[in-house]
Protein backbone atom coordinates (compact mmCIF):
# COMPACT_ATOMS: atom_id res chain seq x y z
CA UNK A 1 0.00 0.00 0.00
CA UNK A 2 0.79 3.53 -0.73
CA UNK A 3 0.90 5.89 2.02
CA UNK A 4 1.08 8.55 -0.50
CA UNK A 5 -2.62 7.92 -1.91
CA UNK A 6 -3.91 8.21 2.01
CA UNK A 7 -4.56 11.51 1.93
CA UNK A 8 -7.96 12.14 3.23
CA UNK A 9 -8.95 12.42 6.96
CA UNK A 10 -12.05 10.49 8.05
CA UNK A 11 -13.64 9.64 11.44
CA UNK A 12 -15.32 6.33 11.78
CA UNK A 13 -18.61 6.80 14.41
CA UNK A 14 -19.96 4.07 16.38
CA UNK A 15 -23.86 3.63 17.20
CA UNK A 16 -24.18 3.43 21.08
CA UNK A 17 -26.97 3.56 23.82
CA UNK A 18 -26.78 6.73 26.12
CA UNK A 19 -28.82 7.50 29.28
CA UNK A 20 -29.43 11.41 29.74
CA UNK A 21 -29.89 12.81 33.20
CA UNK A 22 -33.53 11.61 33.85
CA UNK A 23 -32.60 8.35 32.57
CA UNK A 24 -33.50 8.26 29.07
CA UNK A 25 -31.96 5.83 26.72
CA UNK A 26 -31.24 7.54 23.25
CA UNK A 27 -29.06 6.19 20.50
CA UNK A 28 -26.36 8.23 18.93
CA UNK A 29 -23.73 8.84 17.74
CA UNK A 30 -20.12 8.80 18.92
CA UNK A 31 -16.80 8.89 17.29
CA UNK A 32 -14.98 6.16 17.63
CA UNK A 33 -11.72 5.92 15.19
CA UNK A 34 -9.59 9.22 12.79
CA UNK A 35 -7.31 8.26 10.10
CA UNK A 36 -6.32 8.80 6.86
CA UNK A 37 -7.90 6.60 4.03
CA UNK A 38 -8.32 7.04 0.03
CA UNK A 39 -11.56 7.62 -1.54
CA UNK A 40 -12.37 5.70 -4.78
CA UNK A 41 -14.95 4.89 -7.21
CA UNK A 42 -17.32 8.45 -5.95
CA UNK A 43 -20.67 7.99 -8.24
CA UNK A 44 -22.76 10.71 -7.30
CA UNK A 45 -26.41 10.08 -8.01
CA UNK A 46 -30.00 11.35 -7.41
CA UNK A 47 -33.05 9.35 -7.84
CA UNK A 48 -36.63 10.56 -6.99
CA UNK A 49 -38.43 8.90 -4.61
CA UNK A 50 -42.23 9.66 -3.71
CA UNK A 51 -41.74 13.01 -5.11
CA UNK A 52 -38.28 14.10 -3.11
CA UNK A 53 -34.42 13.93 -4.56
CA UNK A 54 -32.54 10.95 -2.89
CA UNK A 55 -29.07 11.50 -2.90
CA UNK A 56 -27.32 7.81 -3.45
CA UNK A 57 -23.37 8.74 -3.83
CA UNK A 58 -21.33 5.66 -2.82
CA UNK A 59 -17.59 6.27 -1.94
CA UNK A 60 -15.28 3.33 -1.57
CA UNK A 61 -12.76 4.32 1.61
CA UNK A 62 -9.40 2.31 1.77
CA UNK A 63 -7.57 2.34 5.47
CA UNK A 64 -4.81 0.68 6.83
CA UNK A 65 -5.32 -2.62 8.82
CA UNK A 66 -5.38 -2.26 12.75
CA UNK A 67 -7.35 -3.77 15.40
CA UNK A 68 -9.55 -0.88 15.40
CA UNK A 69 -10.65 -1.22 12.20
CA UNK A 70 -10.69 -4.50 12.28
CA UNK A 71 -13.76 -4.69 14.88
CA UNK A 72 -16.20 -2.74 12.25
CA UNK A 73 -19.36 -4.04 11.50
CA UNK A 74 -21.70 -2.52 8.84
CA UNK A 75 -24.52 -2.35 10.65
CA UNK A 76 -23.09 -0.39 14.26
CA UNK A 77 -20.53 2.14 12.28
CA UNK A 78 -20.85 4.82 10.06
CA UNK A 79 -17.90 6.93 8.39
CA UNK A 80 -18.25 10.62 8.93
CA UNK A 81 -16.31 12.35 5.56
CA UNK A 82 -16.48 16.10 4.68
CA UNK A 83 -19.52 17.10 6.83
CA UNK A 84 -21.10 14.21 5.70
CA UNK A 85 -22.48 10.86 7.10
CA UNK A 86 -22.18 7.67 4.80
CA UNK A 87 -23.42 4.13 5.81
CA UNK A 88 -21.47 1.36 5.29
CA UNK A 89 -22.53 -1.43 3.41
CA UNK A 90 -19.73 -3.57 3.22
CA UNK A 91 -16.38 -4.63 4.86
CA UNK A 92 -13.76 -5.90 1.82
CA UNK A 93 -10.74 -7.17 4.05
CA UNK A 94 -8.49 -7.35 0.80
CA UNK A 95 -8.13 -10.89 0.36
CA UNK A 96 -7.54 -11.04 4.58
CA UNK A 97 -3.78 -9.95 3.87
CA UNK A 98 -3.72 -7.52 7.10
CA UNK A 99 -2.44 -4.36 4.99
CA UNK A 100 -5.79 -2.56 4.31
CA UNK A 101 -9.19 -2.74 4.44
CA UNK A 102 -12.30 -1.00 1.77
CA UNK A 103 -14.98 0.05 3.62
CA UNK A 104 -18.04 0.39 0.64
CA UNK A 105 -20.51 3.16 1.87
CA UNK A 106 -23.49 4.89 0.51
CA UNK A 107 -24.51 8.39 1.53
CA UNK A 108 -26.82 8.76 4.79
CA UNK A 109 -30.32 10.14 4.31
CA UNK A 110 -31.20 13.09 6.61
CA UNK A 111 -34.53 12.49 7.23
């Protein structure tokens, strides 16, 4: 791997349970992992559903291995890029070599 090509900062958020003050359990947001990765394959595109714009960019992020990274799961992370939330709907461990790992994620919705 090139470290060259890792030259954009992401934060990798993990979904967790919190209990405010009077005891209410709310899920959120929290960040759990920064590094630098390289964005591929970007295909921005709109499709209209039930009369709004969808916005359904997938982004391919590459990082390096670590045990950090290697705990994600699809469905309790999220990768925070740019001011902007993208799900993850895949893990690609590169052929399980231990150098890097493609995280495949499609653009949040914000409703």
């Amino acid at each position: 791997m090139k470290i060259g090509l890792l030259n954009i900062r992401i934060t990798i958020e993990k979904n967790q349970v919190i209990t405010d003050k009077y005891g209410n359990h709310k899920n959120t947001w929290v960040p759990y992992y920064s590094c630098y990765a390289t964005a591929s394959s970007e295909s921005p595109k709109e499709e209209t559903d039930a009369g709004r714009i969808v916005d359904d960019s997938k982004i391919d992020f590459t990082v390096r291995h670590c045990r950090s990274v290697d705990a994600l799961t699809s469905t309790g992370y999220r990768v925070f890029f740019r001011d902007e939330a993208y799900n993850i709907l895949g893990i690609d461990h590169m052929n399980f070599k231990h150098k890097a790992v493609k995280l495949i994620c499609q653009k949040a919705s914000r409703s």
